[in-house]
C-alpha atoms as a PDB file:
ATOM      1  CA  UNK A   1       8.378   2.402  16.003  1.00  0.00           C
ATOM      2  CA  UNK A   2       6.900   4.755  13.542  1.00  0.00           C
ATOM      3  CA  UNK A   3       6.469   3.195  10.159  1.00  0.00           C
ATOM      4  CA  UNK A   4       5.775   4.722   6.318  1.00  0.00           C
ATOM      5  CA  UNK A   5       4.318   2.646   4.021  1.00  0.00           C
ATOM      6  CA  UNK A   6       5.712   2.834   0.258  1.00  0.00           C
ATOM      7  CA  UNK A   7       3.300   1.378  -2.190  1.00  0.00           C
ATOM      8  CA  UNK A   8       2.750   1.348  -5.755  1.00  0.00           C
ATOM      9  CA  UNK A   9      -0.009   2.820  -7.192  1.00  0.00           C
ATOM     10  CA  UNK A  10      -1.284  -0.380  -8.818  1.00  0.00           C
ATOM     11  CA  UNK A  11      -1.816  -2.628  -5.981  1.00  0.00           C
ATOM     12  CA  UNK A  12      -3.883   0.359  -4.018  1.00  0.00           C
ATOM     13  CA  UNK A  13      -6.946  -1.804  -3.861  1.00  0.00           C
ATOM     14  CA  UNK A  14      -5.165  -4.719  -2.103  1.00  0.00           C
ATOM     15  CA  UNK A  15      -3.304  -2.667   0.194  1.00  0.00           C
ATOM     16  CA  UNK A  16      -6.269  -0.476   0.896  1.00  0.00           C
ATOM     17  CA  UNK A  17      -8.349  -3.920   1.574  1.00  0.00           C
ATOM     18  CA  UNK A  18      -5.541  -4.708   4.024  1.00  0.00           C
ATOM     19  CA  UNK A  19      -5.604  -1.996   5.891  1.00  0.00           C
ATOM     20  CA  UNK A  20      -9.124  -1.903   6.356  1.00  0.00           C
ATOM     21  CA  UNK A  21      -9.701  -5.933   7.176  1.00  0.00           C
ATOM     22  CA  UNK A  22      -6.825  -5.075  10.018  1.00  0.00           C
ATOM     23  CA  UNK A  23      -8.143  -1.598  10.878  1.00  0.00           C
ATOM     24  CA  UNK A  24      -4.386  -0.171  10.678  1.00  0.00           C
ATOM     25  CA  UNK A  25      -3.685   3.027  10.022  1.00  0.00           C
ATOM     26  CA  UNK A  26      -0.337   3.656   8.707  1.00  0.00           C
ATOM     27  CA  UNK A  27       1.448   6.562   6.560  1.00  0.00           C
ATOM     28  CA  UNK A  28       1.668   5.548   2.797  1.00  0.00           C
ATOM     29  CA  UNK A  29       3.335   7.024   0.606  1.00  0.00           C
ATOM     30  CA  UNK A  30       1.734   5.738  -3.261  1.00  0.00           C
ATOM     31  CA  UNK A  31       4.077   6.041  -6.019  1.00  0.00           C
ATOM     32  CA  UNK A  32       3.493   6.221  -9.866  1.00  0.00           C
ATOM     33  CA  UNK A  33       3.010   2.790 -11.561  1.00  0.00           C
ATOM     34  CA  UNK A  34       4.967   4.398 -14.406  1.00  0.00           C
ATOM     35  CA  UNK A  35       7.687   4.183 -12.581  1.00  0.00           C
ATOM     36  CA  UNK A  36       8.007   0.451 -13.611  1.00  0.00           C
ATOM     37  CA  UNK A  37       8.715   1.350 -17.218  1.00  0.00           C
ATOM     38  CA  UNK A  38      12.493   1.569 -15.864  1.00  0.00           C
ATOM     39  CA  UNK A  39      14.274  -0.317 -12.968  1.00  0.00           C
ATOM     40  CA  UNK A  40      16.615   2.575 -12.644  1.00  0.00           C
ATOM     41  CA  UNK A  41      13.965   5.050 -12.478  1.00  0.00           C
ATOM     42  CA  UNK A  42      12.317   3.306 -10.012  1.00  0.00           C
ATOM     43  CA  UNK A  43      15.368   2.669  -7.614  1.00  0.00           C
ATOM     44  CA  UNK A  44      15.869   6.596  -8.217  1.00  0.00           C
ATOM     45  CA  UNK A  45      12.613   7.550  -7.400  1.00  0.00           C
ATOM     46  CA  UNK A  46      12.247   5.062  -4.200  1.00  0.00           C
ATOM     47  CA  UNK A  47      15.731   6.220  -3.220  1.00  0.00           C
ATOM     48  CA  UNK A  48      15.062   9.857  -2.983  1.00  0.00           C
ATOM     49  CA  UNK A  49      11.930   8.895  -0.831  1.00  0.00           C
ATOM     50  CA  UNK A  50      14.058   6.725   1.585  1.00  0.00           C
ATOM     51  CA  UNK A  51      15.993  10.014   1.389  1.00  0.00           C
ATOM     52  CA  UNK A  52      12.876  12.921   2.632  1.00  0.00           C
ATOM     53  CA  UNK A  53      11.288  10.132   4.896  1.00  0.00           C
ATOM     54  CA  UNK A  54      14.580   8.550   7.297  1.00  0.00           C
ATOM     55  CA  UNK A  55      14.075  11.322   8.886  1.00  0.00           C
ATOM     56  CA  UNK A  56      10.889  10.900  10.587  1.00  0.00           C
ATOM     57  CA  UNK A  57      10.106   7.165  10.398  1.00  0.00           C
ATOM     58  CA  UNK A  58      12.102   3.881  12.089  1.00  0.00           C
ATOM     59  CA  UNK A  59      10.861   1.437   9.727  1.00  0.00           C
ATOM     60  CA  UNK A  60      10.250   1.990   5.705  1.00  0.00           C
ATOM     61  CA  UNK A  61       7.680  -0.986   4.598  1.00  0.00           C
ATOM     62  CA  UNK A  62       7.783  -1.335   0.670  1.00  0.00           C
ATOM     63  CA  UNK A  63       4.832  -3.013  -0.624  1.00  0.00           C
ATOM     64  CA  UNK A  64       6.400  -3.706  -3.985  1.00  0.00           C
ATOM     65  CA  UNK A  65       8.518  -6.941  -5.114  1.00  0.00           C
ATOM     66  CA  UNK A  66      11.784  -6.586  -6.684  1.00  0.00           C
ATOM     67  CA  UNK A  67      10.610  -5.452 -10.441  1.00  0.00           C
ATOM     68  CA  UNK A  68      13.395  -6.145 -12.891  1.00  0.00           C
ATOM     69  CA  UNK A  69      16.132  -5.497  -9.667  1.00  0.00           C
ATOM     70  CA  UNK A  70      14.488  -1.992  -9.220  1.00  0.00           C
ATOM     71  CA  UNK A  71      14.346  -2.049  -5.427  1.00  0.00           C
ATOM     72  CA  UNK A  72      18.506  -3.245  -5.288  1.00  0.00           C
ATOM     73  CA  UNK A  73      20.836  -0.671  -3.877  1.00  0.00           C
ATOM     74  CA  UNK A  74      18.472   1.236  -2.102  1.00  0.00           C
ATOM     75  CA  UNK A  75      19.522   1.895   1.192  1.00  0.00           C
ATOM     76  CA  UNK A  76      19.178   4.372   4.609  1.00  0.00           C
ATOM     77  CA  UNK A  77      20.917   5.864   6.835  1.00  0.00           C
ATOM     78  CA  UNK A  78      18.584   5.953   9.738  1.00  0.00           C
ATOM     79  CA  UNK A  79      15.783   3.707   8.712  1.00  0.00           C
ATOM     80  CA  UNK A  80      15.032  -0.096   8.374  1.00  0.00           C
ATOM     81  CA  UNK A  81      13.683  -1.504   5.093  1.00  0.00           C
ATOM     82  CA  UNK A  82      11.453  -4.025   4.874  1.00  0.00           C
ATOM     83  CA  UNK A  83      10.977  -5.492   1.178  1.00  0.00           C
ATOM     84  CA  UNK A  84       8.655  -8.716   0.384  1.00  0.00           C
ATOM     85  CA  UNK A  85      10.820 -11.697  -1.390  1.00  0.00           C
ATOM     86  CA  UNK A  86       8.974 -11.622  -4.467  1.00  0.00           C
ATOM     87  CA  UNK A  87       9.913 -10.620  -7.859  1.00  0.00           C
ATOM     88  CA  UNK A  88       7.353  -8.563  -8.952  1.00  0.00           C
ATOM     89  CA  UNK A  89       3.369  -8.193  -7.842  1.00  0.00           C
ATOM     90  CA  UNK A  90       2.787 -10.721  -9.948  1.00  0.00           C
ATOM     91  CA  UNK A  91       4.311 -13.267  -7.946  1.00  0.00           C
ATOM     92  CA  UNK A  92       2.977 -11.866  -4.658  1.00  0.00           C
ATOM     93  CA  UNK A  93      -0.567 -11.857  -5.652  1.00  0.00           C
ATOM     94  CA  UNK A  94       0.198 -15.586  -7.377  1.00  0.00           C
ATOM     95  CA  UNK A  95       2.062 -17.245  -4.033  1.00  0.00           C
ATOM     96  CA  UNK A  96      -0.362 -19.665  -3.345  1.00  0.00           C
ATOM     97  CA  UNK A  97      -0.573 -20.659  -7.191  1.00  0.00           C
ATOM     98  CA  UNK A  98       0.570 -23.544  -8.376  1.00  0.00           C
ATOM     99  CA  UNK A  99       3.108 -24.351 -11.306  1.00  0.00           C
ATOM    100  CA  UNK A 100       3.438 -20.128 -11.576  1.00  0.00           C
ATOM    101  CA  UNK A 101       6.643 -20.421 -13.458  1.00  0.00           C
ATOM    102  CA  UNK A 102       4.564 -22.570 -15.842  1.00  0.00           C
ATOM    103  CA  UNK A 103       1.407 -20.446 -15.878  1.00  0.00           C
ATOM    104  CA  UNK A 104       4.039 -17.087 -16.472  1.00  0.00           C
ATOM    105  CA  UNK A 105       5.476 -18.515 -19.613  1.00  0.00           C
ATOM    106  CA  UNK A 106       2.281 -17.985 -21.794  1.00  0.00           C
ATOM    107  CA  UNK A 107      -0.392 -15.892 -20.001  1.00  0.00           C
ATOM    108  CA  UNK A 108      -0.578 -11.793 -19.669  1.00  0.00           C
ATOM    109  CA  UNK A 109      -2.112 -10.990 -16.506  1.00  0.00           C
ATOM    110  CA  UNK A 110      -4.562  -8.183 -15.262  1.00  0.00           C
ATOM    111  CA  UNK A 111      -5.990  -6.491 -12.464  1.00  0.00           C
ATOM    112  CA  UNK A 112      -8.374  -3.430 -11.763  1.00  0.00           C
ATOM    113  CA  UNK A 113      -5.077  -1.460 -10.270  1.00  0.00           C
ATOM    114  CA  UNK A 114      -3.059  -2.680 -14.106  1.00  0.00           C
ATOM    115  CA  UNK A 115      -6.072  -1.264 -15.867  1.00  0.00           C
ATOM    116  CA  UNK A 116      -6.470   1.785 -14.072  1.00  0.00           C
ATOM    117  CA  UNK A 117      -2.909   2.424 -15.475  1.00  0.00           C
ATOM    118  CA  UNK A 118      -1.608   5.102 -18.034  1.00  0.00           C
ATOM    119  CA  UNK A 119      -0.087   2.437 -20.358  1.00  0.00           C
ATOM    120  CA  UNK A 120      -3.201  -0.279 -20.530  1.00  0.00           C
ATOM    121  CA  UNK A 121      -3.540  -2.572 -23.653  1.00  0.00           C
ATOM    122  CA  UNK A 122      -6.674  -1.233 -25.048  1.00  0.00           C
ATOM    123  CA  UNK A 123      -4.958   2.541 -24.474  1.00  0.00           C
ATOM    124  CA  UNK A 124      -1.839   1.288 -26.814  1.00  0.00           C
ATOM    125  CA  UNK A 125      -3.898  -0.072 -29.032  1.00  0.00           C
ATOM    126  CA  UNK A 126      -6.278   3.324 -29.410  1.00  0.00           C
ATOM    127  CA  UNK A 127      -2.649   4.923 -30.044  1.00  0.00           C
ATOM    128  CA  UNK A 128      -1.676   2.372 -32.739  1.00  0.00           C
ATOM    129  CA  UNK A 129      -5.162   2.695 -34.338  1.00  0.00           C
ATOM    130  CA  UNK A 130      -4.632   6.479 -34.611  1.00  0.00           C
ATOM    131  CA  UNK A 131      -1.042   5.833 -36.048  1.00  0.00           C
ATOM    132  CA  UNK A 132      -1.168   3.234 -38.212  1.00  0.00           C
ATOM    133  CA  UNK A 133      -4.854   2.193 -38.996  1.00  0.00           C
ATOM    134  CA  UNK A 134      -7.241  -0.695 -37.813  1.00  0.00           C
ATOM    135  CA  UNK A 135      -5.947  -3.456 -39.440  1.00  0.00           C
ATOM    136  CA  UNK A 136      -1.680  -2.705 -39.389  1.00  0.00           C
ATOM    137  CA  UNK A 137      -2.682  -1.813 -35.299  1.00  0.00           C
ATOM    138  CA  UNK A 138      -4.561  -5.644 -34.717  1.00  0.00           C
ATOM    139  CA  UNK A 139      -1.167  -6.848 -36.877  1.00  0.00           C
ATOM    140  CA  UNK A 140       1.117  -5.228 -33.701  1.00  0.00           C
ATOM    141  CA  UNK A 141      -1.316  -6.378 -31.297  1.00  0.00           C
ATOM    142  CA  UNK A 142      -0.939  -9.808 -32.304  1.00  0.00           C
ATOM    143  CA  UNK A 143       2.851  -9.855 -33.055  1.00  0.00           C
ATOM    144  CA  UNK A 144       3.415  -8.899 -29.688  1.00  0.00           C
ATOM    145  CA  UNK A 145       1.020 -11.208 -27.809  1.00  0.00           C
ATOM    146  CA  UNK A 146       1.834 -14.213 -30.426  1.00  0.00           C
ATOM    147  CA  UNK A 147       3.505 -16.434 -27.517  1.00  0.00           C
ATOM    148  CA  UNK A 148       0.758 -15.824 -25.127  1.00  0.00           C
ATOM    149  CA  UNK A 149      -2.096 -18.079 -24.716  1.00  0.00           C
ATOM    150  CA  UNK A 150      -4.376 -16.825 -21.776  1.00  0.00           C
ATOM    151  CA  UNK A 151      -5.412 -13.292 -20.354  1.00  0.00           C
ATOM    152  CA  UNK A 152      -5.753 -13.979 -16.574  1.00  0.00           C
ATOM    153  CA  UNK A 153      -7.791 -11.277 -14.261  1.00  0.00           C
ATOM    154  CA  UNK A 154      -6.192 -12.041 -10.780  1.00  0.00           C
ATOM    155  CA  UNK A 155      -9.089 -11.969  -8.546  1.00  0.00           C
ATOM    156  CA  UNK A 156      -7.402 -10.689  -5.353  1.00  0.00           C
ATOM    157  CA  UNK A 157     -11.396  -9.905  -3.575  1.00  0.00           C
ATOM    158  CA  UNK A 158     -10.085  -6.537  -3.721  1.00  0.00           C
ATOM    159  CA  UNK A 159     -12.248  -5.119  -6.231  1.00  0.00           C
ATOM    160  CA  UNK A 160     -15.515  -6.327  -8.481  1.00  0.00           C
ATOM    161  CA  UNK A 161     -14.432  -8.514 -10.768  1.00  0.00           C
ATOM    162  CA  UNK A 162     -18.016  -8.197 -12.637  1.00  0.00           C
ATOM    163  CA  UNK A 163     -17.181  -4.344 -12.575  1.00  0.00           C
ATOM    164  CA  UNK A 164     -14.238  -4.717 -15.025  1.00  0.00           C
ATOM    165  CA  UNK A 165     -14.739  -7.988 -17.172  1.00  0.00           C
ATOM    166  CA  UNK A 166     -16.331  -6.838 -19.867  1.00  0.00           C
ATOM    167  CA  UNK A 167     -13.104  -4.464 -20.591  1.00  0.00           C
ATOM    168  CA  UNK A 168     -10.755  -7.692 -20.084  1.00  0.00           C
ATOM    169  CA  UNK A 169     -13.067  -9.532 -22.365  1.00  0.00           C
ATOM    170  CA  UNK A 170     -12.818  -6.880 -24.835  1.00  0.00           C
ATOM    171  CA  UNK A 171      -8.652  -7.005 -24.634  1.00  0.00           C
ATOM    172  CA  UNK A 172      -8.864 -10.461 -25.079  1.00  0.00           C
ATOM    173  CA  UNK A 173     -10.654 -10.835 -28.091  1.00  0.00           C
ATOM    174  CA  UNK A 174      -8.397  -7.408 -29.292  1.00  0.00           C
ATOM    175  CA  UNK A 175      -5.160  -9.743 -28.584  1.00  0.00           C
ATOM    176  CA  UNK A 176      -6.633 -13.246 -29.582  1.00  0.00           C
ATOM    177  CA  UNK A 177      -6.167 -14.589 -25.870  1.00  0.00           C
ATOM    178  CA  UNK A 178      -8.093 -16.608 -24.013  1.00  0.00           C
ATOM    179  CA  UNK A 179      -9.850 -14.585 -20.871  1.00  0.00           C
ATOM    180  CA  UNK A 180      -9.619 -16.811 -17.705  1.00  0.00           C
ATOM    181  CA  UNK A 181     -10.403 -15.450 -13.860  1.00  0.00           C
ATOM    182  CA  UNK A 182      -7.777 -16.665 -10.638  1.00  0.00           C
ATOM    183  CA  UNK A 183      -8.255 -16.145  -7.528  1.00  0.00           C
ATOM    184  CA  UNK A 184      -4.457 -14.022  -6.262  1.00  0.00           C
ATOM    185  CA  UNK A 185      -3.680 -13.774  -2.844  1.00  0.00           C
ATOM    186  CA  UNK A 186      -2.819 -10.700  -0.170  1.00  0.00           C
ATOM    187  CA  UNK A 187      -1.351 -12.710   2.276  1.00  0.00           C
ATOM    188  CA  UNK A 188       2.176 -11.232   1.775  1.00  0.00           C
ATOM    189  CA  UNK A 189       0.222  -7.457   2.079  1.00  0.00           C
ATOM    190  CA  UNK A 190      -1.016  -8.627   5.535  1.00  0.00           C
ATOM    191  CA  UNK A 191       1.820  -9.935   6.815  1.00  0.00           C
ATOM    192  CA  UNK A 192       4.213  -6.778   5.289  1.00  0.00           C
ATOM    193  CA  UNK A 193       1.725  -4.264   7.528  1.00  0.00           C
ATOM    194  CA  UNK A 194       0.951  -6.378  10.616  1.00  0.00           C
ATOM    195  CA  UNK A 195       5.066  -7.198  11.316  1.00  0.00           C
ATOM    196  CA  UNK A 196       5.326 -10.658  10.582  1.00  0.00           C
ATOM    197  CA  UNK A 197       8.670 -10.737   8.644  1.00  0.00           C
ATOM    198  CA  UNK A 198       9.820 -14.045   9.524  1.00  0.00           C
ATOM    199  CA  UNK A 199       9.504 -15.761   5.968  1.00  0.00           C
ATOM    200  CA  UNK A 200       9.144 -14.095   2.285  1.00  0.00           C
ATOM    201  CA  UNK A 201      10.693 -10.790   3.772  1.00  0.00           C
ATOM    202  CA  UNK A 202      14.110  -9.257   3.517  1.00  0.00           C
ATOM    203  CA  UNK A 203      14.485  -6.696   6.476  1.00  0.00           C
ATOM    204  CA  UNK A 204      17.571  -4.319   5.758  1.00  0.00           C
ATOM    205  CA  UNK A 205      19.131  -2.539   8.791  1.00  0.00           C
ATOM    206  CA  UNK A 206      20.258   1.007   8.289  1.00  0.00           C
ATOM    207  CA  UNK A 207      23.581   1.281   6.494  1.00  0.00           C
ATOM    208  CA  UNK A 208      23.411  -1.376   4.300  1.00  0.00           C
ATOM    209  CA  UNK A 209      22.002  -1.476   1.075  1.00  0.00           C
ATOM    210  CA  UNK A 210      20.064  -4.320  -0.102  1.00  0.00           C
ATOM    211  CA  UNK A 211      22.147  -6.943  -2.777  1.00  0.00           C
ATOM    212  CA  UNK A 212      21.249  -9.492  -4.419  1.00  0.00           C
ATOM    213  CA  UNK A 213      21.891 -11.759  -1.121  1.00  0.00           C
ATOM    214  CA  UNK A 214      18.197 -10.697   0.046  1.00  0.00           C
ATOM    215  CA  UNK A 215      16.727 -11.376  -3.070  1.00  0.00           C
ATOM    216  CA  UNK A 216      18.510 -15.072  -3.776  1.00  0.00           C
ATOM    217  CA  UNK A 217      15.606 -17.602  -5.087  1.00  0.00           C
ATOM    218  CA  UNK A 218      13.632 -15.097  -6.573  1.00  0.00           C
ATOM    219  CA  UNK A 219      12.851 -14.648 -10.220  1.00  0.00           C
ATOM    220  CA  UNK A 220      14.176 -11.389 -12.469  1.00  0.00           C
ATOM    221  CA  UNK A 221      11.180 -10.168 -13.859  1.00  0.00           C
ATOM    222  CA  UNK A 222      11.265  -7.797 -16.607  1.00  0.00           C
ATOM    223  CA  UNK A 223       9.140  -4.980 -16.024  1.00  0.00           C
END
């Protein structure tokens, strides 16, 4: 079976660690984290990749969760999908957490792959400073993190942690949250590259398009 891996662009670091600690070496395909601006965008974009790469691969591995219902309707012809039960990265790098739905309701969370993104909080903040000034910028800062209490860093032992604290510290005290450090999980990485579908994993035959049957449990996040 010759497999493609799909991956987005901010979880690199976790699936690169995977793929070293199991010396694999698989196809990937990395695609924009941009892309999760838009559900509809996304299932566009993964769609017309399904599209190029059914061709030449059996089995298309998506290391993504189901971001706002981004990854429903996609479907191939000649290929099998393979899509982790989660509904977003958050939750996958969170499944061993405990009381997540709890912890979800008033923390913002963080990783090096999230700040290495176009559309950080310190960027939109820079933007709002140029627009509107120090103090009306802090104001929109605030307003929008007003129901948030923490700023967690999931520490997935991907990446330094040291390395980029300072910069989360910095966003915190921007935002008025509370910086706090978790260890995340890439349990559901491994066991998307190494085959082991039995649990967390919906694995779509060619012809059918994945519904909302493969994704019953699992949380709607917004993206």
């Amino acid at each position: 079976m010759k497999r493609l891996l799909i991956a987005c662009e901010t979880i690199r670091n976790e699936v690169e660690l995977v793929l070293k600690r199991q010396s694999l070496e698989i196809d990937i395909l990395w695609m924009p984290n941009t892309l999760h601006d838009s559900p509809d965008r996304l299932r566009d974009a993964l769609q017309t990749e399904i599209n190029k790469a059914e061709e030449d691969y059996d089995e298309l591995l998506f290391a993504y969760g189901n971001c706002g219902n981004g990854l429903l309707g996609l479907k191939s012809e000649k290929a099998t999908l393979v899509i982790p039960q989660y509904g977003d990265c958050i939750d996958m790098l969170l499944c061993e957490t405990d009381n997540l739905e709890r912890v979800r309701t008033n923390t913002y969370f963080l990783t090096d792959g999230w700040l290495k993104g176009e559309k950080t909080l310190d960027v939109e903040y820079e933007h709002n400073l140029k627009k509107y000034g120090e103090q009306r910028a802090k104001r929109i800062m605030h307003i929008m993190f007003k129901h948030y209490k923490n700023l967690m860093l999931i520490d997935t032992g991907a990446y330094d942690t040291k390395k980029v604290l300072p910069r989360v510290n910095d966003i915190g005290e921007l935002i008025g949250l509370e910086v706090i450090v978790r260890p995340g999980s890439i349990s559901p990485l491994e066991k998307l590259v190494s085959g082991q579908w039995e649990d967390k994993f919906c694995v779509v035959p060619p012809g059918r398009a994945t519904n909302y049957d493969d994704f019953l449990g699992i949380a709607i996040r917004n993206v």
